[in-house]
Protein backbone atom coordinates (compact mmCIF):
# COMPACT_ATOMS: atom_id res chain seq x y z
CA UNK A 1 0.00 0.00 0.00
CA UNK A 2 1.44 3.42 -1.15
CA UNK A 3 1.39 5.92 1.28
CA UNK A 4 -0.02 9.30 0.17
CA UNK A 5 2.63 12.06 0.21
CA UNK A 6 1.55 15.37 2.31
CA UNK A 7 1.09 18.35 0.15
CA UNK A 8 3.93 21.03 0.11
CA UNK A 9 2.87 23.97 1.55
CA UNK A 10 2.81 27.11 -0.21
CA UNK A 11 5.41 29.66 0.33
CA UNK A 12 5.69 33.31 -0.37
CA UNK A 13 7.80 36.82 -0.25
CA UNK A 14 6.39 39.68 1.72
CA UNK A 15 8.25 42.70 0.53
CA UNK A 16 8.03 46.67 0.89
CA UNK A 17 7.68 49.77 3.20
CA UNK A 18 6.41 49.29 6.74
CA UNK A 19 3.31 51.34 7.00
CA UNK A 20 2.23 50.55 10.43
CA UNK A 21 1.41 48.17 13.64
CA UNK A 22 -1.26 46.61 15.48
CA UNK A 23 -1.30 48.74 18.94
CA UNK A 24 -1.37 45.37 20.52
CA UNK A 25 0.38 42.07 20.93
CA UNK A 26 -2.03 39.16 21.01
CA UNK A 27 -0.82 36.65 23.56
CA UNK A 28 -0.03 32.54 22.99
CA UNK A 29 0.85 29.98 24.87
CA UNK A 30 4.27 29.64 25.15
CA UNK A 31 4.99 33.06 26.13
CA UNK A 32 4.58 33.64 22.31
CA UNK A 33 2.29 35.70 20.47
CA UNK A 34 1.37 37.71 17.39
CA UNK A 35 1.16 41.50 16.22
CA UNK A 36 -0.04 42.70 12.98
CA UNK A 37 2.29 44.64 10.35
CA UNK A 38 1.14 46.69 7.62
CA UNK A 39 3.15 46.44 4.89
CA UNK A 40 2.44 47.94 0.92
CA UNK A 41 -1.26 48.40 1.84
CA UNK A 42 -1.62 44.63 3.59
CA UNK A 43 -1.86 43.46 6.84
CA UNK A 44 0.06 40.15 7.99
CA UNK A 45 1.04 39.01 11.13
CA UNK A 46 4.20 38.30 13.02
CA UNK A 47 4.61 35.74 14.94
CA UNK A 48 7.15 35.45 17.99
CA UNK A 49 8.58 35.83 21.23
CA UNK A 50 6.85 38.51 23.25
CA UNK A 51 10.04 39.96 23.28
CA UNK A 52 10.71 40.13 19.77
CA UNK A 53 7.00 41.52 19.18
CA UNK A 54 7.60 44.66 21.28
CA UNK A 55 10.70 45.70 19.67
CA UNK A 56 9.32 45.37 16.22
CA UNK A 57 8.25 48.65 15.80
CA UNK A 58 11.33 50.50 17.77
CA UNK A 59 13.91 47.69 15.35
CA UNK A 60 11.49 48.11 12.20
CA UNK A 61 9.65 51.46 12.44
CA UNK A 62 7.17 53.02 9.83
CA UNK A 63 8.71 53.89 6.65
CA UNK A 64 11.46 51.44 6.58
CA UNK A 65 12.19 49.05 4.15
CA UNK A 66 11.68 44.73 5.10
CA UNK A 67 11.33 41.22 3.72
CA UNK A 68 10.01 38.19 4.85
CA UNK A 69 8.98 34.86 4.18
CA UNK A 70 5.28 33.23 5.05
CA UNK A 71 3.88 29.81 4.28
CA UNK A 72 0.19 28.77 4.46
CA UNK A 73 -0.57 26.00 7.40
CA UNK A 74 -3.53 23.67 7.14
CA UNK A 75 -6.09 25.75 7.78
CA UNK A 76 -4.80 28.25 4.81
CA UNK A 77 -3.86 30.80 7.16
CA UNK A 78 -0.12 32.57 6.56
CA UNK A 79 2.61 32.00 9.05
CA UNK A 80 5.19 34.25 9.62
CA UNK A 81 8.78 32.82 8.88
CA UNK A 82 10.86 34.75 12.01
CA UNK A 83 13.99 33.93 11.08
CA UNK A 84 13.43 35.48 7.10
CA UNK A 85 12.70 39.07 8.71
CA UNK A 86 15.22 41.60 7.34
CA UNK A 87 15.38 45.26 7.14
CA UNK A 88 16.27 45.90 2.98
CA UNK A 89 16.92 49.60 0.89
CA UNK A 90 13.91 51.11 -1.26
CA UNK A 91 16.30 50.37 -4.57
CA UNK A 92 16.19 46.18 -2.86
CA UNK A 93 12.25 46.61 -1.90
CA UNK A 94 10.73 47.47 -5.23
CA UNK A 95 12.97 45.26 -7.45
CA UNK A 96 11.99 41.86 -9.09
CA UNK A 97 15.38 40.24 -9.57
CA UNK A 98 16.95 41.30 -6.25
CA UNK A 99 13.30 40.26 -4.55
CA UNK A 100 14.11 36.79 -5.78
CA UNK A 101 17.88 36.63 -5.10
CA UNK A 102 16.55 37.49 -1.35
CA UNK A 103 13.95 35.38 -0.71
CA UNK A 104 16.39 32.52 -2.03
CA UNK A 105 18.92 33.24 0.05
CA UNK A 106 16.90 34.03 3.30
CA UNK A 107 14.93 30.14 2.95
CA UNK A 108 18.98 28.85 2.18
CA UNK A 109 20.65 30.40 4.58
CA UNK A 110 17.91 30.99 7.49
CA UNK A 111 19.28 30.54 10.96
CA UNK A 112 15.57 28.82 11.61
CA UNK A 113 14.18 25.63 9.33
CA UNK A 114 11.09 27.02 7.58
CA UNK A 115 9.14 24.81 9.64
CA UNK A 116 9.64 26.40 12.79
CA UNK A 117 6.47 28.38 12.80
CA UNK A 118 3.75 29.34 15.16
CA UNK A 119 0.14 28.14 14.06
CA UNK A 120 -1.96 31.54 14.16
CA UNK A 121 -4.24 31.52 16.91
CA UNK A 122 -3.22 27.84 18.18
CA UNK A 123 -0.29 26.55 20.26
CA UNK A 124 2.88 27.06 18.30
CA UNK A 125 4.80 24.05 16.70
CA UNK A 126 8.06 24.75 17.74
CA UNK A 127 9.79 27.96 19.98
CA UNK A 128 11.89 29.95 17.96
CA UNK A 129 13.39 32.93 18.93
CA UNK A 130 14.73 35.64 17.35
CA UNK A 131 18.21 37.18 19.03
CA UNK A 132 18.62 41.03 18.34
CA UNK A 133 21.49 41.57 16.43
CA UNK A 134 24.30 44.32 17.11
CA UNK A 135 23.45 46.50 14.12
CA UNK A 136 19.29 46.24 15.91
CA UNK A 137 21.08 47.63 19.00
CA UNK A 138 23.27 50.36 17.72
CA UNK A 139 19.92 51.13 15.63
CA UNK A 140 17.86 51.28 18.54
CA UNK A 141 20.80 53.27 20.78
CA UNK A 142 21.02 55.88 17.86
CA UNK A 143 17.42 56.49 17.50
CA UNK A 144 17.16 57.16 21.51
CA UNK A 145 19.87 60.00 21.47
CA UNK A 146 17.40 61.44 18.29
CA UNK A 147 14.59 61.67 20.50
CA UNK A 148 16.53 62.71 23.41
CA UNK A 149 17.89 65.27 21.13
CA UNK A 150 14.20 66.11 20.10
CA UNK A 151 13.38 66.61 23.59
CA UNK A 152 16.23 68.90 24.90
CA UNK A 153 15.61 71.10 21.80
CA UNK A 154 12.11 71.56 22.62
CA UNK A 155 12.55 72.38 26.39
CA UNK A 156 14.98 75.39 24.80
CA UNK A 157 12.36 76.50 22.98
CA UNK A 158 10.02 76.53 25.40
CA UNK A 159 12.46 78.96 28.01
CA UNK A 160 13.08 81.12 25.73
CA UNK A 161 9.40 81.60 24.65
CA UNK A 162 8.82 81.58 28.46
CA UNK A 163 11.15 84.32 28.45
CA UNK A 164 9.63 86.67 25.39
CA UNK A 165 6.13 86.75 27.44
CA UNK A 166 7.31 87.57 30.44
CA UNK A 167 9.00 90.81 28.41
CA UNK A 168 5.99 91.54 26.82
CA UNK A 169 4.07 91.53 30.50
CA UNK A 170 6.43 94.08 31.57
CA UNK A 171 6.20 96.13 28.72
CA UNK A 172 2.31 96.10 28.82
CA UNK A 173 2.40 97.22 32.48
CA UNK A 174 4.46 100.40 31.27
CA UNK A 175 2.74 101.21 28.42
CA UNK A 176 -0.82 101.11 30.59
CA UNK A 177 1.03 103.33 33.20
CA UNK A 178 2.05 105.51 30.79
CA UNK A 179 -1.50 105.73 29.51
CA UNK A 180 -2.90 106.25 32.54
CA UNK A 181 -0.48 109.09 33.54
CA UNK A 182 -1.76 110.75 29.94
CA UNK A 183 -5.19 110.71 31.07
CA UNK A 184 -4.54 112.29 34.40
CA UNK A 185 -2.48 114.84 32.88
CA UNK A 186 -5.24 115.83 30.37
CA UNK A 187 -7.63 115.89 33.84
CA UNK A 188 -5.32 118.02 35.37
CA UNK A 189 -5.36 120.48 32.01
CA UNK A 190 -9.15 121.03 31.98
CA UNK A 191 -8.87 121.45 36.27
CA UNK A 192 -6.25 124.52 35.10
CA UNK A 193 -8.13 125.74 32.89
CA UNK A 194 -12.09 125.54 34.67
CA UNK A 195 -10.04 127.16 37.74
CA UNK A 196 -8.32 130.01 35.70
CA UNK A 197 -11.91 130.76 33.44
CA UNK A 198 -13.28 130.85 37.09
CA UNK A 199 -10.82 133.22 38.78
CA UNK A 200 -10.60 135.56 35.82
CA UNK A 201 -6.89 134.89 35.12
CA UNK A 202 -5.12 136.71 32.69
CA UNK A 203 -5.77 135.00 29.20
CA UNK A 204 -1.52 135.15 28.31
CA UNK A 205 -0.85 132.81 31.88
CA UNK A 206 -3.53 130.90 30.68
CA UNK A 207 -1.93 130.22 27.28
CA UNK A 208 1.53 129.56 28.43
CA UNK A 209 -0.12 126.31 30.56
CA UNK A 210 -1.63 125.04 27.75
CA UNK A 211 1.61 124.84 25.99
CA UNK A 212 3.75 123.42 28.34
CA UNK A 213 0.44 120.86 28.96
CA UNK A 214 0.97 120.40 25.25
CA UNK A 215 4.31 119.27 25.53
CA UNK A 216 4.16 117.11 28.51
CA UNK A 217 1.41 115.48 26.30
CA UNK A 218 3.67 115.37 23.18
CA UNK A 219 6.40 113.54 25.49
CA UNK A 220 4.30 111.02 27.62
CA UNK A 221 2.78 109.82 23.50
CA UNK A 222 6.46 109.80 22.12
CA UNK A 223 6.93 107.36 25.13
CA UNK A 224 3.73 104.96 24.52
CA UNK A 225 4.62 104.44 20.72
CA UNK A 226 8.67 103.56 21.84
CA UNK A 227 6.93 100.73 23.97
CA UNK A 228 4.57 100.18 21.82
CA UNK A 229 7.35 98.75 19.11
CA UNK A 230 9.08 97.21 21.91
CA UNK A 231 6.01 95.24 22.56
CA UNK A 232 6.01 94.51 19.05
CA UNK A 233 8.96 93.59 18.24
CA UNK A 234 9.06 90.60 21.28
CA UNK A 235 5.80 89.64 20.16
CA UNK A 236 6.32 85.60 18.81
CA UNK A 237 5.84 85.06 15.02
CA UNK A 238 2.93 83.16 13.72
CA UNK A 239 5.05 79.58 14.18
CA UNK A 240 5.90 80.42 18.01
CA UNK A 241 2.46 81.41 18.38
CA UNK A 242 1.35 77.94 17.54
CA UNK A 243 3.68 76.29 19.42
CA UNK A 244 2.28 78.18 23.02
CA UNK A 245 -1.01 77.80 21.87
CA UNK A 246 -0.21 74.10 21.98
CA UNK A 247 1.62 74.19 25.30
CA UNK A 248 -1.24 76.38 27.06
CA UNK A 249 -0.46 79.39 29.13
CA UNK A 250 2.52 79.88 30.86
């Protein structure tokens, strides 16, 4: 009796820009599990160490180039090959011949057999685990001094816009004073002059202290429009606007 032969299960290439992630893992037995990847437009999922699935996105982030390998179980569903996942250039990504030259070499020279593959949403055949390389880690190190970078910048910012409000206060408070002082000075005027039509004073003294009220009028405006374009001029463009709009009120 000739015993039937098992079919071979299909295999394919999964190649392209990373376009995003599942938010979360989906725990296995095991300690394993599974997180979806979006990659050209499709969703697949990853299947792996718990370990492995949270530093997917920080080892593989959005708008990075990969290629991978996935064969279809019994039930038809893809598994994820973990030991075929490799970070690739654009140029490698969206060309036939070097597609094929990698997914031959990946299925040759894979650290993993192609069988050792979790069963989506089942207890996995066989624990594989994926060790982060030293390239992953000085990846990972260099993008954590970018954001750190990020951060430090953005504090700098925020001091010295800190610093251009509390200028502006100031100057508001003087320029107020200074318009308050106008508008006693002008009360003062009309007292003058209501106390001199009253007392009959001499129309000549009552001239001269309407021109020197004149002047001290003159010089208290001259002052309002010097602050005025100090105001002005520390007043945040459009951009910083934005940016303390975002942050709220200091």
């Amino acid at each position: 009796m000739t015993q039937s032969k098992k079919p071979k299960r299909e295999e394919r290439i999964i190649k392209g820009e990373v376009e995003g992630y599942s938010r979360e893992i989906t725990p296995f037995p095991g300690g394993r599990g599974s997180r979806g990847i979006k990659v050209e437009g499709e969703w697949h999922n990853m299947i792996g160490s718990k370990d492995f699935l949270k530093l997917l996105e920080e080892t593989y982030p959005v708008g990075s180039f990969v290629v991978f390998a996935e064969k279809q179980n019994r039930k038809k569903y893809w598994d994820f090959i973990e030991a075929t996942l490799k970070k690739i250039t654009k140029e490698e990504a969206y060309s036939k011949e070097i597609q094929d030259n990698i997914a031959t070499e990946n299925l040759q020279n894979s650290a993993y057999p192609p069988e050792s593959v979790g069963v989506q949403h089942n207890k996995p055949e066989e624990e594989t685990v994926r060790e982060l390389t030293q390239d992953d880690i000085d990846l990972l190190k260099k993008e954590i001094k970018t954001m750190e970078a990020k951060v430090l910048q953005k504090e700098h910012e925020n001091i010295k816009l800190r610093h251009n409000f509390k200028n502006i206060k100031q100057a508001l408070k003087y320029s107020i004073s200074n318009q308050k002082n106008i508008i006693l000075s002008a009360e003062g005027i009309l007292e003058d002059l209501e106390y001199d039509l009253e007392n009959n004073v001499t129309l000549t003294g009552t001239e001269n202290k309407i021109d020197e009220n004149k002047t001290e009028i003159t010089r208290l405006e001259n002052n309002i429009k010097v602050r005025n374009k100090e105001i002005a001029d520390a007043t945040p463009n459009r951009n910083e606007k934005a940016r303390i709009n975002v942050h709220g009120p200091i």
